[in-house]
N, C-alpha and C. Protein backbone atom coordinates (compact mmCIF):
# COMPACT_ATOMS: atom_id res chain seq x y z
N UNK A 1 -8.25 2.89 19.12
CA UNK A 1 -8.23 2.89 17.66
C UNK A 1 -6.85 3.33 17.17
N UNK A 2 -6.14 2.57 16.05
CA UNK A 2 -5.05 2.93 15.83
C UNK A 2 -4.82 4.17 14.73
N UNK A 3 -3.85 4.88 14.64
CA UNK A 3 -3.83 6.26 13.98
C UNK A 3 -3.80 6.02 12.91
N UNK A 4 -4.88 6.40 11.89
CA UNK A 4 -4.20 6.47 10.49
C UNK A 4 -2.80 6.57 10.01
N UNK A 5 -2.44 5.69 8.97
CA UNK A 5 -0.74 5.47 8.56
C UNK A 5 -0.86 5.94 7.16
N UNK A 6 0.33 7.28 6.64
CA UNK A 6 0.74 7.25 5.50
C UNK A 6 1.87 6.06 4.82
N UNK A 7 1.52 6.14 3.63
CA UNK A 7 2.85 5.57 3.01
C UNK A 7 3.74 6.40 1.92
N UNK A 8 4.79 5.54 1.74
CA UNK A 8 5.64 6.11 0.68
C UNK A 8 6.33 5.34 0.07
N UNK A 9 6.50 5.10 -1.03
CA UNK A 9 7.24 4.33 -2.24
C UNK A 9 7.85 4.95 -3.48
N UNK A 10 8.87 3.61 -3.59
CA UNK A 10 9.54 4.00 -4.69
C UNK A 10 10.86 3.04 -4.92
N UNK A 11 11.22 3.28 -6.22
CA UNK A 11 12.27 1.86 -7.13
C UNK A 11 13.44 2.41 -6.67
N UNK A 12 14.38 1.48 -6.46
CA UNK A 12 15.55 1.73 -6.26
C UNK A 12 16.40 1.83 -7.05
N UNK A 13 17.12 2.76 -7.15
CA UNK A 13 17.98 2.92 -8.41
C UNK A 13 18.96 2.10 -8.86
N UNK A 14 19.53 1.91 -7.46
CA UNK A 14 20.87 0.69 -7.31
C UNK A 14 20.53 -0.59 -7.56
N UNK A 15 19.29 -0.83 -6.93
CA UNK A 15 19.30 -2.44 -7.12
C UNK A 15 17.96 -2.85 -7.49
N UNK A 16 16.98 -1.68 -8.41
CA UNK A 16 16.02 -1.86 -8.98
C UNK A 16 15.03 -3.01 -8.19
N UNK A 17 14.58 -2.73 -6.70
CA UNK A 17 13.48 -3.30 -6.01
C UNK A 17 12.79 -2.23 -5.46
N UNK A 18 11.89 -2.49 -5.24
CA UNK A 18 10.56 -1.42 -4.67
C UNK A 18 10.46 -0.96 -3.07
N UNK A 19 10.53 -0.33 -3.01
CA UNK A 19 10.96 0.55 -1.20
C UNK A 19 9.70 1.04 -1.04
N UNK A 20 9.05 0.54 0.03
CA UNK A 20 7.66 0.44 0.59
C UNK A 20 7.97 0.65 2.30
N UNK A 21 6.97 1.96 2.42
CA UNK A 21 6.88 2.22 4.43
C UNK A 21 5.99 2.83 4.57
N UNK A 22 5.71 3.01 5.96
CA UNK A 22 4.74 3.65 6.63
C UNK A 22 4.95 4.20 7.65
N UNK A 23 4.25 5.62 7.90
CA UNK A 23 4.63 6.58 8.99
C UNK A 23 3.24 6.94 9.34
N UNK A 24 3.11 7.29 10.38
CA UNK A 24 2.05 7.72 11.61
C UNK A 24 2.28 9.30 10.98
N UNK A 25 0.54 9.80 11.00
CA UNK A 25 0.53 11.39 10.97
C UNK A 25 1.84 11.88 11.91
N UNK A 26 1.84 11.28 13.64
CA UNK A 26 2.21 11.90 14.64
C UNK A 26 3.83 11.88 14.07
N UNK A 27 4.27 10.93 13.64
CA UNK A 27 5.77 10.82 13.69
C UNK A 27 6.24 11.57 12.14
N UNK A 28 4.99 11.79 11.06
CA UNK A 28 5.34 13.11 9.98
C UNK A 28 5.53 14.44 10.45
N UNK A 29 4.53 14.21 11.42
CA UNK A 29 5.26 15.92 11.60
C UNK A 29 6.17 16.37 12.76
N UNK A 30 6.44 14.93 13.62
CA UNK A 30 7.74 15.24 14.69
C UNK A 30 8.88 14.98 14.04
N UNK A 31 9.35 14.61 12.86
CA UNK A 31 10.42 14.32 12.42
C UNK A 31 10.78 14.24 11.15
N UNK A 32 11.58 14.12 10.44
CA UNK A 32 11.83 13.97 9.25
C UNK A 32 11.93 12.59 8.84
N UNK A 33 11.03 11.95 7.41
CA UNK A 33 11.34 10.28 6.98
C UNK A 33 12.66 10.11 6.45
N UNK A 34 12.89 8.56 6.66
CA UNK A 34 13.99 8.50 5.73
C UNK A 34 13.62 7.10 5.47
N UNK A 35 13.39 6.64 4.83
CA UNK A 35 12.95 5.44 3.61
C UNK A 35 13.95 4.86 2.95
N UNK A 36 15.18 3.71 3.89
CA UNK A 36 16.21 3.49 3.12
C UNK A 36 15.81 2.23 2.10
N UNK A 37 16.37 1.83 1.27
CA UNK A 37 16.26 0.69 0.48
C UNK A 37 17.14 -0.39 1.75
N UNK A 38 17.17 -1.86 1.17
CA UNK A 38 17.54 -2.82 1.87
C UNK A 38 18.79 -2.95 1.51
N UNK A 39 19.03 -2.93 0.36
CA UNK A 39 20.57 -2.83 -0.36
C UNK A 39 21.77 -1.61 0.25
N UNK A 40 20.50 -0.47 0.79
CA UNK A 40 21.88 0.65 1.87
C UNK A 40 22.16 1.65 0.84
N UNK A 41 21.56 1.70 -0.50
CA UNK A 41 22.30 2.58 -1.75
C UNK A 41 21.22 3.73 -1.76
N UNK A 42 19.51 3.22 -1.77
CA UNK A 42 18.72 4.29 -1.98
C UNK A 42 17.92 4.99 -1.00
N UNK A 43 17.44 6.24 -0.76
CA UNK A 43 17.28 6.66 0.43
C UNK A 43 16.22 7.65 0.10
N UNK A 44 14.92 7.76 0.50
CA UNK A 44 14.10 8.98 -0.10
C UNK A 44 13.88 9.80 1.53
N UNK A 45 13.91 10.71 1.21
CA UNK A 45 13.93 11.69 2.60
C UNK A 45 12.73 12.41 2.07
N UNK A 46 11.93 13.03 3.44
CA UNK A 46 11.06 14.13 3.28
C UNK A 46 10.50 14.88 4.61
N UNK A 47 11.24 15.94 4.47
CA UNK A 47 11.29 17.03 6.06
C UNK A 47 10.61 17.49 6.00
N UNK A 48 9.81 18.24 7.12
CA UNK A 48 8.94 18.40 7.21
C UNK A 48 9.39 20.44 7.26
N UNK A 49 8.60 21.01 6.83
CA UNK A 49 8.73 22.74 6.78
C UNK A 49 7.24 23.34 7.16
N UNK A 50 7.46 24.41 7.16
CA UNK A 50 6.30 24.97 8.20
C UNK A 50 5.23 24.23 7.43
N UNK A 51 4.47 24.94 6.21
CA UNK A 51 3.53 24.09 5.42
C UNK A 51 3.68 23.12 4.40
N UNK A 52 5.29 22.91 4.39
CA UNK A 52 5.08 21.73 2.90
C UNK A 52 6.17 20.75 3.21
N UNK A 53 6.35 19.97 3.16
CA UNK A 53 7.90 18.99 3.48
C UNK A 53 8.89 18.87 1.83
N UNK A 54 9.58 18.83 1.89
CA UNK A 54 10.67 18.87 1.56
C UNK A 54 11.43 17.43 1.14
N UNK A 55 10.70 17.18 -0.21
CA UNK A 55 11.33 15.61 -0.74
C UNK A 55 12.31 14.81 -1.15
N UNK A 56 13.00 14.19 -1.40
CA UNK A 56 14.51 14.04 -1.63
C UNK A 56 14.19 12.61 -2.74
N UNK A 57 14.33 12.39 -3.37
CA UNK A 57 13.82 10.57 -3.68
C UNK A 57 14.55 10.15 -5.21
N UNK A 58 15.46 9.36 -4.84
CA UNK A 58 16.48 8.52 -5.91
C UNK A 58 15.44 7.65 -6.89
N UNK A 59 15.28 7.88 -8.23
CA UNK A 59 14.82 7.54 -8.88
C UNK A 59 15.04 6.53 -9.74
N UNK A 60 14.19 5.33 -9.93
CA UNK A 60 14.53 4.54 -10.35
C UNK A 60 14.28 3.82 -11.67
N UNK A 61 13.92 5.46 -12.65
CA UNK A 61 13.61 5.36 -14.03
C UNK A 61 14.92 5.82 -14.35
N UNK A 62 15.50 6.73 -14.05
CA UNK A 62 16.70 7.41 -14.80
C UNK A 62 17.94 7.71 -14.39
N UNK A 63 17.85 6.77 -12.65
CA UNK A 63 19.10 6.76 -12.36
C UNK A 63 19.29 7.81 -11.07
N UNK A 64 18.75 8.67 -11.45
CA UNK A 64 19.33 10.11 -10.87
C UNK A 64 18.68 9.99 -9.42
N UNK A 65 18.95 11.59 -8.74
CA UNK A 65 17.66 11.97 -7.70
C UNK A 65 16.85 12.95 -7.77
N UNK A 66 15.63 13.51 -7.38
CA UNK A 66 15.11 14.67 -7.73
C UNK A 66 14.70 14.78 -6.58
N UNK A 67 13.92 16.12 -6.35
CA UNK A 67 13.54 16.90 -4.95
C UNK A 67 12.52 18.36 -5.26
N UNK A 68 11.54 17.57 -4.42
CA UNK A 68 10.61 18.59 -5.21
C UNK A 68 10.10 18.82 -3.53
N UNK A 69 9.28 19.72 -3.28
CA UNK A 69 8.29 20.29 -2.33
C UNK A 69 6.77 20.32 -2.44
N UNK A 70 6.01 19.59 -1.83
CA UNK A 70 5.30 18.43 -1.58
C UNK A 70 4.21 19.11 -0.45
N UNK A 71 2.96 20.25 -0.72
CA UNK A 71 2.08 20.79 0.64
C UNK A 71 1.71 19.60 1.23
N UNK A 72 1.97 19.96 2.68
CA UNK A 72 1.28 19.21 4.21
C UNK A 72 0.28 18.65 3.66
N UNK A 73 -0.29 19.01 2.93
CA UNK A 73 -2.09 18.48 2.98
C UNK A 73 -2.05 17.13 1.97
N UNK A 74 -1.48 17.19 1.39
CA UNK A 74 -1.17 16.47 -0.03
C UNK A 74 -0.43 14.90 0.77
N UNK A 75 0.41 15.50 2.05
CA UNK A 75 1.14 14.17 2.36
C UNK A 75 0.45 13.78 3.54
N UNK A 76 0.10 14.86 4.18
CA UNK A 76 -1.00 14.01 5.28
C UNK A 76 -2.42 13.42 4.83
N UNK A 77 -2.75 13.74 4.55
CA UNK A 77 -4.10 13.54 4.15
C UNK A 77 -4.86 13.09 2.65
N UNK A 78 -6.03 12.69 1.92
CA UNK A 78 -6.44 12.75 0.94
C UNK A 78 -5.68 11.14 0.30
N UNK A 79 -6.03 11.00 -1.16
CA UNK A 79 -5.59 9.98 -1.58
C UNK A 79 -4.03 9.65 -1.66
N UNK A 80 -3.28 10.94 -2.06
CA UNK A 80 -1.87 10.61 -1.92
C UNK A 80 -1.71 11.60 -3.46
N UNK A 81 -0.21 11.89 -3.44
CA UNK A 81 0.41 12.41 -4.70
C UNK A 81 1.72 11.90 -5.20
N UNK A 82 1.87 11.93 -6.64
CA UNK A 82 2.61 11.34 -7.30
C UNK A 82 4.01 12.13 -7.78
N UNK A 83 5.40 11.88 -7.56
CA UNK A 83 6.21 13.10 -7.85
C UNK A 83 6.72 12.44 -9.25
N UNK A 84 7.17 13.01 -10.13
CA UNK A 84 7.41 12.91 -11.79
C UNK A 84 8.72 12.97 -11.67
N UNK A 85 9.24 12.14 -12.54
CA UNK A 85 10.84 11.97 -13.09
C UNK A 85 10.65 13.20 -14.52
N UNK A 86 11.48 13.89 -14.12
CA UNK A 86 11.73 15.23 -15.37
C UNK A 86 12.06 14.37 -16.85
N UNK A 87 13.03 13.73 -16.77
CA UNK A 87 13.66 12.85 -17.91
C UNK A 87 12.87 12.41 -18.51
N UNK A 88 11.98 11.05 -17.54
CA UNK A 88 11.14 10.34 -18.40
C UNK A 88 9.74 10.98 -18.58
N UNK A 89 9.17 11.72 -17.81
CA UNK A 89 7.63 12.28 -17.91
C UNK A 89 7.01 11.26 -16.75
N UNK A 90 7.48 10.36 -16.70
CA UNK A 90 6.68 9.39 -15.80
C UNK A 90 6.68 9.24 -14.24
N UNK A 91 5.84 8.91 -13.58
CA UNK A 91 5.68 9.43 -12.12
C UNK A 91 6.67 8.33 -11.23
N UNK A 92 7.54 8.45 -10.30
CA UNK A 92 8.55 7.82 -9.64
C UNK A 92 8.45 7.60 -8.24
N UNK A 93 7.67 8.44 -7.68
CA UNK A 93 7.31 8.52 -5.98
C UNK A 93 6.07 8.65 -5.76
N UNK A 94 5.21 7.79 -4.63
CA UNK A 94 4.28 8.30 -4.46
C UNK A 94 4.38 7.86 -3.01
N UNK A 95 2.99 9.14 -2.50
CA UNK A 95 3.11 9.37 -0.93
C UNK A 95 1.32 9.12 -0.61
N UNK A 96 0.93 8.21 -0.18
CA UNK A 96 -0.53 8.71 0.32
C UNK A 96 -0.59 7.53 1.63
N UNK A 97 -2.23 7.12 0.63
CA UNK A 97 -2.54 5.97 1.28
C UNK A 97 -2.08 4.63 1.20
N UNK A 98 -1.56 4.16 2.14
CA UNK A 98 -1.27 2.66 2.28
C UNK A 98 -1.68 2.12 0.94
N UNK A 99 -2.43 1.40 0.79
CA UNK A 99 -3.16 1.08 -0.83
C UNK A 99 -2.99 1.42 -1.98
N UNK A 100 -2.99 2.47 -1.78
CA UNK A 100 -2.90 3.40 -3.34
C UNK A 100 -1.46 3.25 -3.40
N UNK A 101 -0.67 3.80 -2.79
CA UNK A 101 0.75 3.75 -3.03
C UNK A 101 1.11 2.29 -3.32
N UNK A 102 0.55 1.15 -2.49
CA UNK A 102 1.03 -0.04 -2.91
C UNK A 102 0.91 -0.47 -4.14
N UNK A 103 -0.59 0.07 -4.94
CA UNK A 103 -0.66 0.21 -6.10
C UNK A 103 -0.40 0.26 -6.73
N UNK A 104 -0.03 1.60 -6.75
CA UNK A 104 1.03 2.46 -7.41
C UNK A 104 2.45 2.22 -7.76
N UNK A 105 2.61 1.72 -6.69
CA UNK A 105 4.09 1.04 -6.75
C UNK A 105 4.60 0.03 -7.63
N UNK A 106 3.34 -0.74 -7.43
CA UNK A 106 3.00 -2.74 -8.50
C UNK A 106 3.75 -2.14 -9.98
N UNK A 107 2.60 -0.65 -10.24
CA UNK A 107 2.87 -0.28 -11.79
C UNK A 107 4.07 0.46 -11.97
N UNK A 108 4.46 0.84 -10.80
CA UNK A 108 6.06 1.31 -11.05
C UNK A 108 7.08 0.40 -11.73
N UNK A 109 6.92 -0.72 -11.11
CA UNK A 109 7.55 -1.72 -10.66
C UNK A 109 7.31 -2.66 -12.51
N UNK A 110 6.50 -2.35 -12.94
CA UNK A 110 5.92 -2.84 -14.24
C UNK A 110 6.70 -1.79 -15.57
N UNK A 111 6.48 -0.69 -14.94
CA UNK A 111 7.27 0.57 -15.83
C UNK A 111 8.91 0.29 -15.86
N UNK A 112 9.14 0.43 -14.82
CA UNK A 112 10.90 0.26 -14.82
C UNK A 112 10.97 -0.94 -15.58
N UNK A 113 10.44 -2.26 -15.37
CA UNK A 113 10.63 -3.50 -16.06
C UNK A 113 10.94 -3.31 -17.85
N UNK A 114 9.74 -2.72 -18.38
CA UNK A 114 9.63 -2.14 -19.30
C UNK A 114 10.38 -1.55 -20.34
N UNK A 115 10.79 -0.18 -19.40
CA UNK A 115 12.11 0.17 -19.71
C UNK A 115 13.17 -0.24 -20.30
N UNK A 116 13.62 -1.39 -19.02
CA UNK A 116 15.09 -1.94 -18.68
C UNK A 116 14.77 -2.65 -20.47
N UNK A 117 13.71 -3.29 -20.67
CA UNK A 117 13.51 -4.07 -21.98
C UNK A 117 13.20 -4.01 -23.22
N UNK A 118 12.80 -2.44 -23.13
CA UNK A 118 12.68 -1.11 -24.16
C UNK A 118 14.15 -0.84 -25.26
N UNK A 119 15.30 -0.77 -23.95
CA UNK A 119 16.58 -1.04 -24.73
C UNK A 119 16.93 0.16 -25.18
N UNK A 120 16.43 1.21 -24.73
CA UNK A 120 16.74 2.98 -24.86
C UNK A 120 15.94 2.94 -26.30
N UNK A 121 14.80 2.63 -26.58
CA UNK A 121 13.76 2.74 -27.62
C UNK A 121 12.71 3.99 -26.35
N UNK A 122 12.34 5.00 -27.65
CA UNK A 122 11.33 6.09 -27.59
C UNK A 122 10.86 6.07 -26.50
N UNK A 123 10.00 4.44 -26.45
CA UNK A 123 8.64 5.07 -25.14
C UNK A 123 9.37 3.49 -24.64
N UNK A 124 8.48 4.11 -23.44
CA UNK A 124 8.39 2.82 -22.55
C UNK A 124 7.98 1.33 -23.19
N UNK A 125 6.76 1.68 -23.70
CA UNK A 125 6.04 0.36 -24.38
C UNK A 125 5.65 1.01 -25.30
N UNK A 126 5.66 0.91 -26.66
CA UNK A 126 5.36 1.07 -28.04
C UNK A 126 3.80 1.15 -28.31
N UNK A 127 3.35 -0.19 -27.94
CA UNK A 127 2.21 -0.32 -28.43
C UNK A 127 1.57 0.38 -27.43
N UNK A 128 1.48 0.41 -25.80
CA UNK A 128 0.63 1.15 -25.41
C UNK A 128 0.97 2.51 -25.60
N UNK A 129 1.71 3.25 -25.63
CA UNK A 129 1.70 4.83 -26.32
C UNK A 129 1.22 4.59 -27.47
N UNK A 130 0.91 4.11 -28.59
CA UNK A 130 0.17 4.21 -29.54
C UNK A 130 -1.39 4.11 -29.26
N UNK A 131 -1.66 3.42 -28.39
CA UNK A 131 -2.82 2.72 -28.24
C UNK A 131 -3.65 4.16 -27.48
N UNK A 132 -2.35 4.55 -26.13
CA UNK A 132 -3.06 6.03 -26.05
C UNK A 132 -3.03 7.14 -26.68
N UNK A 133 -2.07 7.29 -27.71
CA UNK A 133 -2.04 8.30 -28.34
C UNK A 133 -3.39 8.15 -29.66
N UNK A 134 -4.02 7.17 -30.05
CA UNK A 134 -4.76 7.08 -30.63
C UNK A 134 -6.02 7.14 -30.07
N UNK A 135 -6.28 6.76 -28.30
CA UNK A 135 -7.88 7.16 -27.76
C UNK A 135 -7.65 8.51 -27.89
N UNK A 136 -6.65 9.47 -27.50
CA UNK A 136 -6.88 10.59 -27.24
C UNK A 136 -7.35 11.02 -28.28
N UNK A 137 -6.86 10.94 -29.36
CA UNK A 137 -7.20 11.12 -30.56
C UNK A 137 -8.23 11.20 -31.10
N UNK A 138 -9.04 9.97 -30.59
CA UNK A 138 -10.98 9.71 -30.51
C UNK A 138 -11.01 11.07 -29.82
N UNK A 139 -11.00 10.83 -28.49
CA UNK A 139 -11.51 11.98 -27.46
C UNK A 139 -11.59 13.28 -27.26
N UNK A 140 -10.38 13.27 -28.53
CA UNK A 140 -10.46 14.76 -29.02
C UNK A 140 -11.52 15.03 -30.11
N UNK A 141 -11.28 13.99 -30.65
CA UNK A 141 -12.22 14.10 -31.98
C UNK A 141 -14.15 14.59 -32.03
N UNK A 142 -14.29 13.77 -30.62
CA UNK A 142 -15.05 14.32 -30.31
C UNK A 142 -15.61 15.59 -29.50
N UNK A 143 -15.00 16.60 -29.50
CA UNK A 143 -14.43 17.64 -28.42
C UNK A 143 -14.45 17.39 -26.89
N UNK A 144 -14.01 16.21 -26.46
CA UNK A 144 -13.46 15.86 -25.31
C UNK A 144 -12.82 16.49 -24.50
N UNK A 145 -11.43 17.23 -25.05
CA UNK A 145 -10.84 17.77 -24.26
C UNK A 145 -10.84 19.25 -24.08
N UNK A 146 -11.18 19.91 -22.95
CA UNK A 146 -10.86 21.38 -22.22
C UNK A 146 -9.97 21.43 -21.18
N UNK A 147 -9.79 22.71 -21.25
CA UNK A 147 -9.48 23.61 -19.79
C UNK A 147 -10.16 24.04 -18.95
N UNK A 148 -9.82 24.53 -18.07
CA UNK A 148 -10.82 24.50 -16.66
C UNK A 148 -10.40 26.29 -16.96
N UNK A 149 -9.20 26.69 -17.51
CA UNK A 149 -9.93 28.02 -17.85
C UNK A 149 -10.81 28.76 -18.83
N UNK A 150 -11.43 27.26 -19.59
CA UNK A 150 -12.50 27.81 -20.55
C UNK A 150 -12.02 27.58 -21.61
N UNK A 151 -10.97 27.53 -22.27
CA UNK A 151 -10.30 27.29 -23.62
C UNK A 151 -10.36 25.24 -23.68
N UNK A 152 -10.45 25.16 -24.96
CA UNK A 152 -11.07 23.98 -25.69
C UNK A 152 -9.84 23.69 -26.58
N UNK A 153 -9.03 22.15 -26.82
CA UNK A 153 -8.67 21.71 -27.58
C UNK A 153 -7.37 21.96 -26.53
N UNK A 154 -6.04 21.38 -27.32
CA UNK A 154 -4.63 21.27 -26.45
C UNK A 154 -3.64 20.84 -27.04
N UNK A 155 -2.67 21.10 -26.85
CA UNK A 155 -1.27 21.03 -27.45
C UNK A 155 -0.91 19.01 -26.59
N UNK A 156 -0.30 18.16 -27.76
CA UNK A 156 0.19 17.06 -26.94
C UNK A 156 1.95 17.53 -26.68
N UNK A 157 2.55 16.86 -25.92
CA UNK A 157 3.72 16.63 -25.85
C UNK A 157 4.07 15.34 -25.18
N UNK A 158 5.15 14.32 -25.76
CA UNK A 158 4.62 12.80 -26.28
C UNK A 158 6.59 12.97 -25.50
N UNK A 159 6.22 11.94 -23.77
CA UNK A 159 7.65 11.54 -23.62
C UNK A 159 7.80 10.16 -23.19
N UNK A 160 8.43 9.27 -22.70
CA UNK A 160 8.94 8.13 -22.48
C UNK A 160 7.91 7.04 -22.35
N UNK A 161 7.21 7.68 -21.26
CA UNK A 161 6.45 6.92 -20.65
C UNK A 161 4.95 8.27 -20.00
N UNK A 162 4.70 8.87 -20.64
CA UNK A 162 3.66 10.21 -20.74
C UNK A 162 3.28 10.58 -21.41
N UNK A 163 1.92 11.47 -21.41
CA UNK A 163 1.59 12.87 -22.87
C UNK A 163 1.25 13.50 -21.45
N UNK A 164 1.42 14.75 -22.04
CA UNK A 164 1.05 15.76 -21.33
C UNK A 164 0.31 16.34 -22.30
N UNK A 165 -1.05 16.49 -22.06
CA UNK A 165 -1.70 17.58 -22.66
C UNK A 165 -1.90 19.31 -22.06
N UNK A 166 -1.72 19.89 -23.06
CA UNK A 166 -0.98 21.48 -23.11
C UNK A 166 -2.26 22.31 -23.16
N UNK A 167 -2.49 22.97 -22.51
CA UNK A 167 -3.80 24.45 -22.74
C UNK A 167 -2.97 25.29 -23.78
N UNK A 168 -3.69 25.93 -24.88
CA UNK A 168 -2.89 26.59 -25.71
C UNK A 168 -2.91 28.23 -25.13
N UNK A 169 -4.06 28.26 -24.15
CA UNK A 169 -4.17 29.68 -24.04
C UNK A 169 -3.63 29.66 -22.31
N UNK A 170 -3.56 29.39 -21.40
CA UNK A 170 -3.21 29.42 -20.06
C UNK A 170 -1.80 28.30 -19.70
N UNK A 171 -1.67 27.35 -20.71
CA UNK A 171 -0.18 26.88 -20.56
C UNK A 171 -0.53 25.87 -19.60
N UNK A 172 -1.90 25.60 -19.55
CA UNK A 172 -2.33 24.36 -18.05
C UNK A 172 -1.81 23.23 -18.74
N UNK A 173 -1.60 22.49 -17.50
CA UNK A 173 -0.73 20.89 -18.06
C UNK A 173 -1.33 19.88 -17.43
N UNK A 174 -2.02 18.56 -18.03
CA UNK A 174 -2.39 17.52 -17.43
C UNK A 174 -1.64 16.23 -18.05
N UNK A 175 -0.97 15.57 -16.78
CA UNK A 175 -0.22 14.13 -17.30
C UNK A 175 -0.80 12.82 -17.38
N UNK A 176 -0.50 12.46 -18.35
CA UNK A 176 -1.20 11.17 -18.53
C UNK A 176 -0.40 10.11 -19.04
N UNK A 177 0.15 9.02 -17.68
CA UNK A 177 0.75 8.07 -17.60
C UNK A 177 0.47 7.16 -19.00
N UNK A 178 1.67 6.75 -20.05
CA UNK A 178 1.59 5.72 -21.16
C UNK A 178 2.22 4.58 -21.19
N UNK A 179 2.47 4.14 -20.22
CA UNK A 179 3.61 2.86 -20.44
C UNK A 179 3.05 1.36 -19.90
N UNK A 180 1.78 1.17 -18.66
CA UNK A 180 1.14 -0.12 -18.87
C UNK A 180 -0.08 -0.42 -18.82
N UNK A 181 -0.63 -1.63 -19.24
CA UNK A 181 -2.05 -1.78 -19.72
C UNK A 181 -2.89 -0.47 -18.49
N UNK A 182 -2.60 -1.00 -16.94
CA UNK A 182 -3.75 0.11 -16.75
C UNK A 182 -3.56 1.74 -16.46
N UNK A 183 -2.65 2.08 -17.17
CA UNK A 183 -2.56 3.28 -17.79
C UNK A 183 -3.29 3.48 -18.93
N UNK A 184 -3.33 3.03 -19.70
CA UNK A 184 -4.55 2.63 -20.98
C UNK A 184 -5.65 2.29 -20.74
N UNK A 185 -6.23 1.73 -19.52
CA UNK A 185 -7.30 1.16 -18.83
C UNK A 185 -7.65 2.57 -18.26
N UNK A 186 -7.39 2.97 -17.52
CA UNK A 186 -7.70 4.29 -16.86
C UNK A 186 -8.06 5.11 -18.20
N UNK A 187 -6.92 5.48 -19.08
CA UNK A 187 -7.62 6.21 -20.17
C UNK A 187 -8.98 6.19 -21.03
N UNK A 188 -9.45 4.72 -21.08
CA UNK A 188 -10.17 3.99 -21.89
C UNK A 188 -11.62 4.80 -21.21
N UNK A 189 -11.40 4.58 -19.93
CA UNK A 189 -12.73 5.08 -19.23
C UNK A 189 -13.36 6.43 -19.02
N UNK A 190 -12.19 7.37 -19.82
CA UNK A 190 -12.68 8.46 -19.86
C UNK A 190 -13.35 9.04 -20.98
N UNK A 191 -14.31 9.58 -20.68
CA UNK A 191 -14.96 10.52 -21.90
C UNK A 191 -15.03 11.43 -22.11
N UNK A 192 -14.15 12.29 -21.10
CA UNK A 192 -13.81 13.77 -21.40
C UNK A 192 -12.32 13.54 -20.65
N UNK A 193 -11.67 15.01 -20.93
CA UNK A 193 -10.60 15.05 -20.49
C UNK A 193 -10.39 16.68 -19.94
N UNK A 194 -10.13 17.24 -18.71
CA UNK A 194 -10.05 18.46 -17.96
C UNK A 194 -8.64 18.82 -17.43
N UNK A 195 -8.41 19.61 -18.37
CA UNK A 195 -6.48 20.06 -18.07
C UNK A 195 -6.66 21.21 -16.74
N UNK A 196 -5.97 20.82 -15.53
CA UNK A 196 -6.11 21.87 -14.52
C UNK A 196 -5.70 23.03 -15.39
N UNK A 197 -6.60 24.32 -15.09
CA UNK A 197 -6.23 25.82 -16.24
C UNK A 197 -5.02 26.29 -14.96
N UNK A 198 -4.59 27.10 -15.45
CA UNK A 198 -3.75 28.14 -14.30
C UNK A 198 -4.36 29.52 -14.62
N UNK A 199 -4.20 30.02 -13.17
CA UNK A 199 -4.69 31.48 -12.87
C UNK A 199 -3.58 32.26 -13.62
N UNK A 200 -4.27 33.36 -14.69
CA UNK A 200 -3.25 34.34 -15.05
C UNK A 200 -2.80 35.00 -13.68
């Protein structure tokens, strides 16, 4: 039986195409990835440290690179996690499953497009940030949204291609992708909304 395979993706900054691979549990934790683009310009790295690896990944919303730290469990195992571009609010790397990341990637790949055609306008796509900023709006309306530390209702904060909804009393933060239809699709289906709380 062959070993379960992670993946990892992400847009290239240089030459704006999608960088797609796969690594064996065995070869994540004997070595460090390196995920070059085909063009030779973009390169996402992620080392491995006692419990968390260590991410490196050229981003291909804003140009830049960012580097965040990423627990073992999160990259071996489970559905996969998404790392966020600071600039735009919107998610730029993802590490899981084969699938999901390929997924994931399609709508990356839909976001950057977006962007590039946005023309340095507000959001990513206009109408769908309106479109979610107005379910939430329902969803609040109906007291939809909490915290998981017990406090009710939430602060928005409205960026490129995101809202983040805000806990007013614990400062918990949940992101919620705005820039293509099934980002709005995903929203549509919810009828509540649960901001991870943070432990005082």
């Amino acid at each position: 039986m062959s070993e379960p395979m992670r993946a990892f993706g992400y847009i290239c900054p240089s030459c704006g195409k999608p960088v797609y691979g796969e690594r064996t549990e065995f070869a994540l934790c004997a070595s460090a990835v390196g995920l070059v683009c085909d063009c030779g310009h973009g390169e996402l790295t992620a080392e491995p440290m006692t419990d968390h690896y260590r991410v490196t990944v050229p981003c291909g919303l804003c140009g830049g690179e960012h580097r965040a730290e990423v627990p073992s469990e999160q990259v071996l195992r489970g559905s996969g996690v998404g790392l966020a571009c600071p600039e735009s609010g919107q998610l730029c790397c993802y590490i899981g499953e084969p699938d999901q990341v390929r997924r994931a990637l399609r709508e990356l790949e839909i976001t950057v497009e977006k962007k590039k055609e946005s023309d340095g306008g507000a959001f990513v796509d206009d109408v769908i940030m309106y479109e979610v900023l107005s379910e939430l709006k329902d969803i609040a309306a109906r007291g939809g949204i909490n915290c998981a530390c017990g406090s009710r209702g939430c602060a928005v904060e409205v960026h490129g291609a995101a809202v983040d909804l805000v806990c007013p009393a614990c400062k918990g933060r949940l992101r919620l992708p705005a820039a293509t239809d099934e980002d709005l699709d995903r929203l549509c289906c919810q009828y509540t909304l649960t901001i991870p709380g943070k432990k005082c």
